[in-house]
C-alpha atoms as a PDB file:
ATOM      1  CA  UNK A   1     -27.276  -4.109  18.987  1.00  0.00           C
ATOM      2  CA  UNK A   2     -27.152  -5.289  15.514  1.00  0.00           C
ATOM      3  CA  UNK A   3     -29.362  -6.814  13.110  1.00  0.00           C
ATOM      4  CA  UNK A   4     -28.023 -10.557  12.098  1.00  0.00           C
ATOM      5  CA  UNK A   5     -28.770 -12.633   9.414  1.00  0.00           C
ATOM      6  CA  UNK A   6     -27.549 -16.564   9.072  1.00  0.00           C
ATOM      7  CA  UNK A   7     -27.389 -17.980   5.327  1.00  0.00           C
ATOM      8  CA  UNK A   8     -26.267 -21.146   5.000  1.00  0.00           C
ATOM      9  CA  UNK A   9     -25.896 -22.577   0.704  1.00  0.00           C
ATOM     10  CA  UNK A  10     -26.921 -25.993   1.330  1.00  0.00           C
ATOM     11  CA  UNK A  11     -26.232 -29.543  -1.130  1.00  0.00           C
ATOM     12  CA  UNK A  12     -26.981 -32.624   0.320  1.00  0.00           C
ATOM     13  CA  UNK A  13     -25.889 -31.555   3.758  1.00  0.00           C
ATOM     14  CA  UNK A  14     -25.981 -34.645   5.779  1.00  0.00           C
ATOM     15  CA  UNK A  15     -25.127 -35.805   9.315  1.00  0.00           C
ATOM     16  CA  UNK A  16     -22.511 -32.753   9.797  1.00  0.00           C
ATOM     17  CA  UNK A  17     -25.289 -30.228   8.729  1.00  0.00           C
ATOM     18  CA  UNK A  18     -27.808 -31.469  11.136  1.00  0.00           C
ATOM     19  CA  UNK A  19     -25.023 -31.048  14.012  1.00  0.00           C
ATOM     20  CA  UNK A  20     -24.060 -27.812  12.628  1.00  0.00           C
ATOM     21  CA  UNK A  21     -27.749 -26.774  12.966  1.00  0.00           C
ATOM     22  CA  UNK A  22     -28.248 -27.838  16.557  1.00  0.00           C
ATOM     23  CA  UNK A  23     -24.855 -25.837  17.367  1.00  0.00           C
ATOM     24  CA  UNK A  24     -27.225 -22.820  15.934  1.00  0.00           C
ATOM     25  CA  UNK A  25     -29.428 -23.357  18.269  1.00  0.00           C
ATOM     26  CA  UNK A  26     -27.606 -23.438  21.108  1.00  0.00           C
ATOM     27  CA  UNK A  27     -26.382 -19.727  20.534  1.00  0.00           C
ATOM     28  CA  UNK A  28     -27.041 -17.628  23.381  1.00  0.00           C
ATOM     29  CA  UNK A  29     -26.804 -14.782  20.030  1.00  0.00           C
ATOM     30  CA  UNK A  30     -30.379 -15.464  18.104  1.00  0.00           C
ATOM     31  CA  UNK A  31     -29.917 -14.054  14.535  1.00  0.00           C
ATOM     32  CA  UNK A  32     -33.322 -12.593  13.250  1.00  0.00           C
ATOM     33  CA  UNK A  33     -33.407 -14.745  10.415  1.00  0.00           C
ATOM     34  CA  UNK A  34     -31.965 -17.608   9.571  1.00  0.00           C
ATOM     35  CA  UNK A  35     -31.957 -19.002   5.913  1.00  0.00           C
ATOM     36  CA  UNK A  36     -30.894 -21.720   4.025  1.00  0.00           C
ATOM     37  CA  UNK A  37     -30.235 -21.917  -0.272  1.00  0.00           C
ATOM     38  CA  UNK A  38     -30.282 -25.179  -1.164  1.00  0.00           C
ATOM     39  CA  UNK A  39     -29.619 -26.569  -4.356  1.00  0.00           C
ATOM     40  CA  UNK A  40     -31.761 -29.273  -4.854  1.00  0.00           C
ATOM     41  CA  UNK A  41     -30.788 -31.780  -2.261  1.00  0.00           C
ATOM     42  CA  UNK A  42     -31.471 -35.589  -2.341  1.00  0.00           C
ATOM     43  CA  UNK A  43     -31.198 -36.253   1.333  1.00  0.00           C
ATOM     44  CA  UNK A  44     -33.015 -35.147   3.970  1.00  0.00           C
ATOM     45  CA  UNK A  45     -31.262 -31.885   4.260  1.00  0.00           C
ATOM     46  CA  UNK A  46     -34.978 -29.337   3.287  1.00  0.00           C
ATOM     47  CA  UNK A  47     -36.890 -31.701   5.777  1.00  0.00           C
ATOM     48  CA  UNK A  48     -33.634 -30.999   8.278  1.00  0.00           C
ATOM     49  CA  UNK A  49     -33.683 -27.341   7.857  1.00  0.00           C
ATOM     50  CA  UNK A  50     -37.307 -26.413   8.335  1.00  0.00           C
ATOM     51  CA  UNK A  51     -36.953 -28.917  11.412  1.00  0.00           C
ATOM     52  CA  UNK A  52     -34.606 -26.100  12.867  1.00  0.00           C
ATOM     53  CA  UNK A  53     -36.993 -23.646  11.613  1.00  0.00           C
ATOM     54  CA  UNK A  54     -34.596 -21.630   8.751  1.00  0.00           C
ATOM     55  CA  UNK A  55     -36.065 -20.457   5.923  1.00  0.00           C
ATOM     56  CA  UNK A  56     -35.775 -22.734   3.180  1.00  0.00           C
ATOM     57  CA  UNK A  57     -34.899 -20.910  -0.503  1.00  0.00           C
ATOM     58  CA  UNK A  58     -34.770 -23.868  -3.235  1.00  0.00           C
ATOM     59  CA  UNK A  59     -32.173 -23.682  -6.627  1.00  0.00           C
ATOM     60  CA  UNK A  60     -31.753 -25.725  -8.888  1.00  0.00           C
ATOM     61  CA  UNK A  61     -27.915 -26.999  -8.879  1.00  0.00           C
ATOM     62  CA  UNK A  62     -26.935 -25.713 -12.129  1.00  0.00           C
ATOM     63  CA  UNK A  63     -27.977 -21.974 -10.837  1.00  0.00           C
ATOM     64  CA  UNK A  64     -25.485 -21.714  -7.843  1.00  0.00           C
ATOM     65  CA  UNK A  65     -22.547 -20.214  -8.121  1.00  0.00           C
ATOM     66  CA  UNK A  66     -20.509 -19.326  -4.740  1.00  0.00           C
ATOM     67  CA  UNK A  67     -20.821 -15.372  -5.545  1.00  0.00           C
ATOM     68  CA  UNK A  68     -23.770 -15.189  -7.013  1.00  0.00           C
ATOM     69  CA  UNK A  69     -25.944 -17.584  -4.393  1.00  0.00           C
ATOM     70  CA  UNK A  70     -24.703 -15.634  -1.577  1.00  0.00           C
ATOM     71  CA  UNK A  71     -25.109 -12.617  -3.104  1.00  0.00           C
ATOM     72  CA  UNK A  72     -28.967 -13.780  -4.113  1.00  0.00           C
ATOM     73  CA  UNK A  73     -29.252 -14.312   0.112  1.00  0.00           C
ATOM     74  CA  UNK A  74     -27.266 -10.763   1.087  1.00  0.00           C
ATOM     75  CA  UNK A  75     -29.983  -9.079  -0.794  1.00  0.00           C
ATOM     76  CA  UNK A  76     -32.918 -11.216   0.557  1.00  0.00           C
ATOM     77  CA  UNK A  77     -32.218  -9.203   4.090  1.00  0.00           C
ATOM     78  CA  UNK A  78     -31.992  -5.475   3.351  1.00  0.00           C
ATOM     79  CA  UNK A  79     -32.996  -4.829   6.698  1.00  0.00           C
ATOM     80  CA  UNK A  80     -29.856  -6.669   8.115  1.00  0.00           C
ATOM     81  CA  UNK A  81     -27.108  -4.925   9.590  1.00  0.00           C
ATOM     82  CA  UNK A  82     -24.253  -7.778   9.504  1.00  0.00           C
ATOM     83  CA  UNK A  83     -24.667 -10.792   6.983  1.00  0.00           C
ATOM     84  CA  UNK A  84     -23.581 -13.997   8.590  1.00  0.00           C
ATOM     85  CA  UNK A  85     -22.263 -17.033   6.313  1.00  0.00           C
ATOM     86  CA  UNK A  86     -21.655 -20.796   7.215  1.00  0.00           C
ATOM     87  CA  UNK A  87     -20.839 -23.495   5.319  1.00  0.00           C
ATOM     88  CA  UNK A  88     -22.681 -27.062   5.608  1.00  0.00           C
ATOM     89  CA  UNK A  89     -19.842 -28.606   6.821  1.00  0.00           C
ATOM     90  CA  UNK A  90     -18.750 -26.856   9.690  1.00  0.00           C
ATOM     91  CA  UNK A  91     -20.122 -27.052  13.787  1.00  0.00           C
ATOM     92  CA  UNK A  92     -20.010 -23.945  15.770  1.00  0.00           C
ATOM     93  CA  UNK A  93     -17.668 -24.812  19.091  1.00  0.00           C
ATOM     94  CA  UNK A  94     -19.822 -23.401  21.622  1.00  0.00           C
ATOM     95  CA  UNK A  95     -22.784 -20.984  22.248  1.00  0.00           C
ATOM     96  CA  UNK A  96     -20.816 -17.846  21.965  1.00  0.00           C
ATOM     97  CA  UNK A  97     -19.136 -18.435  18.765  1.00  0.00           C
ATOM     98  CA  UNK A  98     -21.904 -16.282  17.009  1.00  0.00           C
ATOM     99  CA  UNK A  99     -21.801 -13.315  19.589  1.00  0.00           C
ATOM    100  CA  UNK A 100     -18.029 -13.295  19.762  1.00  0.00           C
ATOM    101  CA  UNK A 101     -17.800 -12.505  15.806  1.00  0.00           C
ATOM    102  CA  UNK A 102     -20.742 -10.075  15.734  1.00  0.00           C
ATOM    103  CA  UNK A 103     -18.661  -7.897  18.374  1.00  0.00           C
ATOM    104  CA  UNK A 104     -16.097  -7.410  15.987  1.00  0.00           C
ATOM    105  CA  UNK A 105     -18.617  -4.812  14.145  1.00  0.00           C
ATOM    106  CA  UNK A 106     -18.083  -2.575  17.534  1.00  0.00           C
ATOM    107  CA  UNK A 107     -15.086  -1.435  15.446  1.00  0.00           C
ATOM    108  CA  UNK A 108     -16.931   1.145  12.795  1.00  0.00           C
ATOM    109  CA  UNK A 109     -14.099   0.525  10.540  1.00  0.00           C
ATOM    110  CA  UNK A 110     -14.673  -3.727  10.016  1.00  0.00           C
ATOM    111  CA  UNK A 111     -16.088  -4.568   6.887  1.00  0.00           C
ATOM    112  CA  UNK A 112     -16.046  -8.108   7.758  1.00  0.00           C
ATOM    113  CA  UNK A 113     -14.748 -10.772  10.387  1.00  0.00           C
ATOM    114  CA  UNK A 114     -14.341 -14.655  10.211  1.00  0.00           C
ATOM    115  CA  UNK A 115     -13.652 -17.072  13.118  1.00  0.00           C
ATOM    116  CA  UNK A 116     -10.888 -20.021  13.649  1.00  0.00           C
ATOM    117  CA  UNK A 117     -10.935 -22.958  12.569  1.00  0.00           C
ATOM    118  CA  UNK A 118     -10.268 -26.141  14.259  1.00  0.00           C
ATOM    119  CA  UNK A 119      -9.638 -29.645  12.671  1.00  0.00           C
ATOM    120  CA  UNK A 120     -12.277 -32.186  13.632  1.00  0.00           C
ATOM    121  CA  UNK A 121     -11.179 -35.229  15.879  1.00  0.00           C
ATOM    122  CA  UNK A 122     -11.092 -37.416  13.002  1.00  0.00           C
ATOM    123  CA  UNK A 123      -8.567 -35.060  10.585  1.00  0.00           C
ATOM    124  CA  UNK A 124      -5.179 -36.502   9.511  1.00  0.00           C
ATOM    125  CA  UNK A 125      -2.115 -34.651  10.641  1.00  0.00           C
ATOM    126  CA  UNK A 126      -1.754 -32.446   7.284  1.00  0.00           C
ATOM    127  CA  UNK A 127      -5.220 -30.984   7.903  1.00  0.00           C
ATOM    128  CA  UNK A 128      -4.793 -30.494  11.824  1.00  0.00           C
ATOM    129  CA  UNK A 129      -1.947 -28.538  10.750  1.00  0.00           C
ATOM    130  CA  UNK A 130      -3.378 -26.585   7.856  1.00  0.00           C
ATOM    131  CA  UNK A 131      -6.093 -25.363  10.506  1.00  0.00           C
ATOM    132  CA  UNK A 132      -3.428 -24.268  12.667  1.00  0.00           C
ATOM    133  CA  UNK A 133      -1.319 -22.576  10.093  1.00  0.00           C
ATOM    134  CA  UNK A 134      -4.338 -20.480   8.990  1.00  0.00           C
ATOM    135  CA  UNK A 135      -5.946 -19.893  12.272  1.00  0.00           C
ATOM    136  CA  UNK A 136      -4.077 -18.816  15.164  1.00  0.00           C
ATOM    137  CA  UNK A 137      -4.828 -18.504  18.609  1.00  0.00           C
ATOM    138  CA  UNK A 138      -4.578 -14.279  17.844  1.00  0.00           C
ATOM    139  CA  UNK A 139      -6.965 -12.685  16.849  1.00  0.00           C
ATOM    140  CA  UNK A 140      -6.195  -9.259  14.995  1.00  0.00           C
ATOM    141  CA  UNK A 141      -7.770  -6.373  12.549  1.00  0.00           C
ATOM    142  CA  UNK A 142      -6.425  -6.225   8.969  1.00  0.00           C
ATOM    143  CA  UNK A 143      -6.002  -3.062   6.730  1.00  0.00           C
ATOM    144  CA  UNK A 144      -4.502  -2.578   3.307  1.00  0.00           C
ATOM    145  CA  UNK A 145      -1.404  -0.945   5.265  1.00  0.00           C
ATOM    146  CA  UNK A 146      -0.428  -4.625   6.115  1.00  0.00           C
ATOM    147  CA  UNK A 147      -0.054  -5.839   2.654  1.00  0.00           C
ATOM    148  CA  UNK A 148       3.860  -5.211   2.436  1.00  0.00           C
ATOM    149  CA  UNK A 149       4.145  -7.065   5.386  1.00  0.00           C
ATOM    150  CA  UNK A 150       2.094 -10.318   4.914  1.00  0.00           C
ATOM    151  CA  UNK A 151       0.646 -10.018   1.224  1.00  0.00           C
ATOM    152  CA  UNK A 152      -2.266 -11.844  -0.163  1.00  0.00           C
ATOM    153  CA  UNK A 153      -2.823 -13.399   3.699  1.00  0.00           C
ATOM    154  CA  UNK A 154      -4.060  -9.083   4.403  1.00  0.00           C
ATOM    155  CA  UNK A 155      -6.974 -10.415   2.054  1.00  0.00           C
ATOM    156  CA  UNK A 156      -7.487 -14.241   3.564  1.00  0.00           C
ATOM    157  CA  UNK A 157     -10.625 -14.676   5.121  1.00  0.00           C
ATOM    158  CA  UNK A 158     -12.938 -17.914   4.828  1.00  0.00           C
ATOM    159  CA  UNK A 159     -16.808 -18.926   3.743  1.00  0.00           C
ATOM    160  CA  UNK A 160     -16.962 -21.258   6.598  1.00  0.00           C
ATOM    161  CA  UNK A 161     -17.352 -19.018   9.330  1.00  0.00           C
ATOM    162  CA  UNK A 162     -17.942 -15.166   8.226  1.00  0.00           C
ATOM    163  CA  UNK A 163     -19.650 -12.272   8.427  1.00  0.00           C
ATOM    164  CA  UNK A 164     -19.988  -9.018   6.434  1.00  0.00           C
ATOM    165  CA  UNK A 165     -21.060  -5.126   7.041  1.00  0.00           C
ATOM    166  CA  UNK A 166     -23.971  -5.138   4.825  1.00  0.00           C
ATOM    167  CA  UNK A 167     -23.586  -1.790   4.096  1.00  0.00           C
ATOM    168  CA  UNK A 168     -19.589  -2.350   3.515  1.00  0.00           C
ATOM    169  CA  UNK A 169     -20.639  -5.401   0.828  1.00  0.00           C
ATOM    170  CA  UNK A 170     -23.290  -3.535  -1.210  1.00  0.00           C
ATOM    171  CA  UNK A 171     -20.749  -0.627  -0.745  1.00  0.00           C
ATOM    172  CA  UNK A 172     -18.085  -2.754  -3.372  1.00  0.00           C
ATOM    173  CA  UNK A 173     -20.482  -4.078  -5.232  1.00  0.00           C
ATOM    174  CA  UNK A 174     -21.596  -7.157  -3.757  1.00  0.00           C
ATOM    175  CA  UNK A 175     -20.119 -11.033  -3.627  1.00  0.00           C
ATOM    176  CA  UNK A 176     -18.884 -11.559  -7.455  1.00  0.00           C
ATOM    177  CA  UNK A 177     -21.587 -12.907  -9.903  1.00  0.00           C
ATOM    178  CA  UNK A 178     -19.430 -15.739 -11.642  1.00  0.00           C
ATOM    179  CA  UNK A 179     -16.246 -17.339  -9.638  1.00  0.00           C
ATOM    180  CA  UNK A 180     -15.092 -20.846  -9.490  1.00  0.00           C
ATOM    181  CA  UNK A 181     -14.259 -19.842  -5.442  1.00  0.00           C
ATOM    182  CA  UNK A 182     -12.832 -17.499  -3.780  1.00  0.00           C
ATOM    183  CA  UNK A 183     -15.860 -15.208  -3.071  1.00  0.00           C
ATOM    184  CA  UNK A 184     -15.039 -14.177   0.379  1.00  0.00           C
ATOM    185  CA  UNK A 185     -11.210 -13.723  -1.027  1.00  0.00           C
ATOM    186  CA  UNK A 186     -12.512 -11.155  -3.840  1.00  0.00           C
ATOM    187  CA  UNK A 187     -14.876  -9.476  -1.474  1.00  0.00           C
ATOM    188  CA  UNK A 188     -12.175  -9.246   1.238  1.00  0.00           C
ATOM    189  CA  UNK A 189      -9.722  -7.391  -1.051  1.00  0.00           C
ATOM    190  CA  UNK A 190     -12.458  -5.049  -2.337  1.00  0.00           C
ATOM    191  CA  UNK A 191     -13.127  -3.992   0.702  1.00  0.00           C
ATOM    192  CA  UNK A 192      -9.637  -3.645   2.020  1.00  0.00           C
ATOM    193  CA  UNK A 193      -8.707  -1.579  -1.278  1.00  0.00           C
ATOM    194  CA  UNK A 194     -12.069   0.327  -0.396  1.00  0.00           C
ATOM    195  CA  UNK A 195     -10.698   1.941   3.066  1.00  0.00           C
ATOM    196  CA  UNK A 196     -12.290  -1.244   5.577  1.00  0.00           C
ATOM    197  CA  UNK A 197     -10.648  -3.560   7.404  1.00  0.00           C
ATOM    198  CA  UNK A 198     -10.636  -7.350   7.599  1.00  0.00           C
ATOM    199  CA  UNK A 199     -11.259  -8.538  11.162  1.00  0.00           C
ATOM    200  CA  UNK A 200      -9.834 -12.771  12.679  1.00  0.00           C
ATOM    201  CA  UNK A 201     -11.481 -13.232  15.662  1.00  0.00           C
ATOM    202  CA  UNK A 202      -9.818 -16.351  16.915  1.00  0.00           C
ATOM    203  CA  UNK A 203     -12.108 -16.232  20.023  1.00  0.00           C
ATOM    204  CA  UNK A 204     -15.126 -17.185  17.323  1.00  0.00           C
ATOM    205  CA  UNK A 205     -14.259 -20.869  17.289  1.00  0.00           C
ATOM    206  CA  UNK A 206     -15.775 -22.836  14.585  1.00  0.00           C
ATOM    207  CA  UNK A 207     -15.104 -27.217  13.770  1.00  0.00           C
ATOM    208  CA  UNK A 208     -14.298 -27.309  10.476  1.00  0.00           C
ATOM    209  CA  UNK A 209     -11.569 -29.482   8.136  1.00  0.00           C
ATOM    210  CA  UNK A 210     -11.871 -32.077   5.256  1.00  0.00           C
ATOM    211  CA  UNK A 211      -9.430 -35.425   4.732  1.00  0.00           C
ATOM    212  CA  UNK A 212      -8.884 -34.542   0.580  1.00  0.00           C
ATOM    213  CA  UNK A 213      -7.373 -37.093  -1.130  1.00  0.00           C
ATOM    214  CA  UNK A 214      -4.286 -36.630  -3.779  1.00  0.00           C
ATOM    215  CA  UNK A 215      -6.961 -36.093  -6.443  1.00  0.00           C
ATOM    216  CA  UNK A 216      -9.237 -33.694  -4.687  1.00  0.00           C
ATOM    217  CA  UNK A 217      -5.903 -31.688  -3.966  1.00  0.00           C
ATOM    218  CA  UNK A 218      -5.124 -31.482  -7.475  1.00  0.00           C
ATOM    219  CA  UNK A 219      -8.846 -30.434  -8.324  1.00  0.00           C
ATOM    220  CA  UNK A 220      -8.992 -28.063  -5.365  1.00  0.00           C
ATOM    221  CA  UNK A 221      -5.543 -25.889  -6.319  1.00  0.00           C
ATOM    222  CA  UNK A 222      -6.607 -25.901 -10.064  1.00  0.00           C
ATOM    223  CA  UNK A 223     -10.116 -23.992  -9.096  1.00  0.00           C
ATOM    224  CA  UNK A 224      -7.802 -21.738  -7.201  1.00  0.00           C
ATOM    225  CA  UNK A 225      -5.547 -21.051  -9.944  1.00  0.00           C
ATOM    226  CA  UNK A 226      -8.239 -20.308 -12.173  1.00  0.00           C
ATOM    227  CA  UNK A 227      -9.550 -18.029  -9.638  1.00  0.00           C
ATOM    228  CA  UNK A 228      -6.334 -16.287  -9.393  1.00  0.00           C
ATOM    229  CA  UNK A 229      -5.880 -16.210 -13.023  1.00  0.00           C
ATOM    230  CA  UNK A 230      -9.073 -14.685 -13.348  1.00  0.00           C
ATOM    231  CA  UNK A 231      -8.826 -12.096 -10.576  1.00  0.00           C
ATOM    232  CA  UNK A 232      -5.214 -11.265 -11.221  1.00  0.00           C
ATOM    233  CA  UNK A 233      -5.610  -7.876  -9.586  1.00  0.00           C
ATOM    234  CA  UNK A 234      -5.516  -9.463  -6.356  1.00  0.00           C
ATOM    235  CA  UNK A 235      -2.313 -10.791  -6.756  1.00  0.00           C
ATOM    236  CA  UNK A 236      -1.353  -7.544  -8.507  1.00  0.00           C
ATOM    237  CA  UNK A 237      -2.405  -6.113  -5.404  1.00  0.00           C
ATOM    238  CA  UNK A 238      -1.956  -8.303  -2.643  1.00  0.00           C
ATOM    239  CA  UNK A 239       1.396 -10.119  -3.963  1.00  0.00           C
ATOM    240  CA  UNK A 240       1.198 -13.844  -5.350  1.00  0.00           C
ATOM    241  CA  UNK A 241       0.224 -16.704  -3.862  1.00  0.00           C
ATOM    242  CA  UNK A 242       3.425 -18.601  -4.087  1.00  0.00           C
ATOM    243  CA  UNK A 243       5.446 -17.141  -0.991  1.00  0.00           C
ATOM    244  CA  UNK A 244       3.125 -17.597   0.745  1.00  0.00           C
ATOM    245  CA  UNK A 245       2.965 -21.287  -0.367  1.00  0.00           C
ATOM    246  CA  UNK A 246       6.118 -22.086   0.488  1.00  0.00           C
ATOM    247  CA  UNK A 247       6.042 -20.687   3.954  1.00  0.00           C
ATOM    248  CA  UNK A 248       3.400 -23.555   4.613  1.00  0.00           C
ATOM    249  CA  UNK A 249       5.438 -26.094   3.174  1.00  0.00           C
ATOM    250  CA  UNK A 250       8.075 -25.562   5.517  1.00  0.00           C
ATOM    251  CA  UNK A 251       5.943 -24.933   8.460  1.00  0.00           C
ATOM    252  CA  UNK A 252       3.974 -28.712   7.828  1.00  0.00           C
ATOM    253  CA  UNK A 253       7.344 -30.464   7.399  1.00  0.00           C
ATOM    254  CA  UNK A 254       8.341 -28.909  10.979  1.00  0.00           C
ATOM    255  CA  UNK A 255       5.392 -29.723  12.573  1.00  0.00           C
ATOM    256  CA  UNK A 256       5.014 -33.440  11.500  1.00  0.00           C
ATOM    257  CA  UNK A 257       8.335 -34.190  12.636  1.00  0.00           C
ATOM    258  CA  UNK A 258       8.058 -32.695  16.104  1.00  0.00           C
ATOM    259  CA  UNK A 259       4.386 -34.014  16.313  1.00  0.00           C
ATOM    260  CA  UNK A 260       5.826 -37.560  15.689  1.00  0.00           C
ATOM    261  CA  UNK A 261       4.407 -37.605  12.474  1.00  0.00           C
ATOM    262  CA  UNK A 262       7.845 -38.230   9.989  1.00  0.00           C
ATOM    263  CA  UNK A 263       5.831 -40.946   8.005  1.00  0.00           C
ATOM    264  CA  UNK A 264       3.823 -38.474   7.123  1.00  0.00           C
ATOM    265  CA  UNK A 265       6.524 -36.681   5.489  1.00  0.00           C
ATOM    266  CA  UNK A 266       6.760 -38.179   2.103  1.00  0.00           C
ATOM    267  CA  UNK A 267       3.019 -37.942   1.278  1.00  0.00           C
ATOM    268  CA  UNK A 268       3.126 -34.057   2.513  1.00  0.00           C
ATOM    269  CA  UNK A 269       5.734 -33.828  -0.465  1.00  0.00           C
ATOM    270  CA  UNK A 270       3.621 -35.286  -2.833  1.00  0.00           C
ATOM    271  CA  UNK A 271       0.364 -33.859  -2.002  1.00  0.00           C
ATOM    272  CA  UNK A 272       2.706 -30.400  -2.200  1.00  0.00           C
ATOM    273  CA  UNK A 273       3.793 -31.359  -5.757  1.00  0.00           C
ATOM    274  CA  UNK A 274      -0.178 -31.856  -6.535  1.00  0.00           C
ATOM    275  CA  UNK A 275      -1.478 -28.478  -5.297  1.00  0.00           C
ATOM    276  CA  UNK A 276       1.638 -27.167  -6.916  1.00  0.00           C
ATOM    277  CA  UNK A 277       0.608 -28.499 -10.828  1.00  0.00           C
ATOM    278  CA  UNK A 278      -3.051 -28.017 -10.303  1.00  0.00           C
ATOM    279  CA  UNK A 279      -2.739 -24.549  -9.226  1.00  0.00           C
ATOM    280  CA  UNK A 280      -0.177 -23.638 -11.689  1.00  0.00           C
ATOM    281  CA  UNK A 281      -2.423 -25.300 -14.242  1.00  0.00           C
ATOM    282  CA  UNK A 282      -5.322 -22.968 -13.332  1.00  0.00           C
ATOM    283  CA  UNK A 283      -3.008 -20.149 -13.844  1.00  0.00           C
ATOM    284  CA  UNK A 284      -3.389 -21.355 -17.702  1.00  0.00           C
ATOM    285  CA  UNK A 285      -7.127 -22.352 -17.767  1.00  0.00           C
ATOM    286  CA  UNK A 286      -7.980 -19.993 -20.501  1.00  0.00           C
ATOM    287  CA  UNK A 287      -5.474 -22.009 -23.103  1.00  0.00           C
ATOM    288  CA  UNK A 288      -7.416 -25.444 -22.047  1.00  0.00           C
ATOM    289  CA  UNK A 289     -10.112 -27.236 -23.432  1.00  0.00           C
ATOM    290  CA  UNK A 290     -13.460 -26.960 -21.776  1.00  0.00           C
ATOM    291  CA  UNK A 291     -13.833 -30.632 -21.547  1.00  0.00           C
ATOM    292  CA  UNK A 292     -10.416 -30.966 -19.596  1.00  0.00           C
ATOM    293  CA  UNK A 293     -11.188 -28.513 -17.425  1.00  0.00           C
ATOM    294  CA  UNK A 294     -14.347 -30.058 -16.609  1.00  0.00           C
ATOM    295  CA  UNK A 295     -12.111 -33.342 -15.462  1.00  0.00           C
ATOM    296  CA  UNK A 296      -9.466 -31.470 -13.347  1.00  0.00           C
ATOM    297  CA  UNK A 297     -12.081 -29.157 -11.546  1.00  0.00           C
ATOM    298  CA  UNK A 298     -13.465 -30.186  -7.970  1.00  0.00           C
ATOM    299  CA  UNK A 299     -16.292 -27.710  -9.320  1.00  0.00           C
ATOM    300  CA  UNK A 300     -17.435 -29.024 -12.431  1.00  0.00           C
ATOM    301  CA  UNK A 301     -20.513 -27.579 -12.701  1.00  0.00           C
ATOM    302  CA  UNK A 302     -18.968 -24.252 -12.660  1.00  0.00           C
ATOM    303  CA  UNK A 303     -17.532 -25.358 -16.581  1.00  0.00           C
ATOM    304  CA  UNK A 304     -20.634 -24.966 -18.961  1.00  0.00           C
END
């Protein structure tokens, strides 16, 4: 039996993180601690927490930083075998969602497992799809041998719904001090390039999806172009980004036309043509001025 630790980086949390906590607590899996980092929320989300009885760590908002915060939680619980990570925004499906990952550590080689995603009722077409695209009904173990076959995806995983080998993170050094995103990403490929595998369990259902507008997909691709700028080994490793890009844009132009969705079509172009600029933008961050970057970021804060 392992040791399981929940951390959960908390801002402002609202309505969605009080449902995600009462999905917690219907696990028939009870991690041994449960913890939230919150960075000085507003709302009620502190009052919320301790309600549900997690640990409550307090930051102020300029101190997080997606690496760094959940690397400040992996090393509150050295006595924890696997490190489990949610995001605010996402509900756990039903009580065995937490069990069904943490059996993915049976395999001595996994380094760390996520779950599936599924849209919420209320997504638009383009993010029911997206969820689909990235999480399929297969689940299936990852290794670096895979990379010539399906690239950078060998090192996609997802903060929403994961969970790390504690000995396997601290092994690679830990979640990155300073990224923009891309945490899980950068800890993924470590540990792939270290000898462990990457586990999908696509049993481990999690409700998770957002409805971004243009904007926020401009912003959005930007931070991950200036993540991939900045960890350009993973690309160098992996393979880029782009092929697999365009494998996606075909795949949501198929499925809104045989899900009835053709009006959908013309927006799908031009939300492509926004990730498309703001990502290839990021890829030339370092020429740009700090105040622009502030403006074009979804993470501003991260600029200082």
């Amino acid at each position: 039996m392992f040791t399981v630790a929940l951390i959960i980086p908390t801002l402002n949390g609202g309505q969605r993180f009080e449902q995600l906590l009462a999905s917690i607590s219907s696990q028939l899996y009870k991690p041994y601690r449960k913890i939230v980092i919150d960075s000085a929320s507003r709302d009620q989300t502190v009052k919320v927490a301790k309600g549900f009885e997690f640990e409550v760590v307090s930051i102020s908002r300029d101190a997080f930083n997606h690496g760094r915060t959940r690397q400040q939680g992996a090393e509150m619980v050295e006595d924890a075998d696997i490190i489990m990570f949610l995001t605010q925004d996402a509900v756990l499906a039903d009580s065995e969602a937490l069990s069904k990952l943490v059996s993915c550590f049976s395999n001595s080689d996994v380094g760390a497992a996520y779950g599936r995603q599924l849209p919420y009722v209320d997504s638009t077409p383009l993010e029911a799809h997206a969820r689909l695209f990235n999480y399929t009904a297969d689940s299936r173990v990852k290794s670096l041998q895979d990379a010539p076959k399906i690239g950078i995806k060998t090192a996609f995983i997802s903060n929403s719904f994961a969970a790390y080998r504690r000995s396997a993170l601290m092994s690679i050094g830990g979640f990155p001090s300073d990224t923009i995103l891309g945490e899980d990403t950068y800890v993924a490929a470590k540990m792939l390039l270290n000898g462990w595998k990457i586990a999908y369990c696509a049993e481990a259902e999690v409700y998770h999806s957002h409805n971004y507008s243009f904007i926020q997909e401009f912003k959005r691709y930007f931070d991950i172009g200036v993540f991939q700028s900045r960890e350009s080994w993973i690309r160098e490793k992996f393979g880029k980004a782009e092929g697999e890009g365009f494998r996606y844009v075909i795949s949501e132009w198929k499925y809104l036309w045989s899900h009835h969705h053709k009006s959908s079509i013309p927006a799908a172009f031009l939300r492509t043509v926004a990730k498309y600029f703001g990502y290839k933008l990021g890829l030339i961050e370092d020429i740009l001025p700090i105040s622009l970057k502030r403006m074009i970021s979804m993470h501003h804060r991260y600029w200082k």
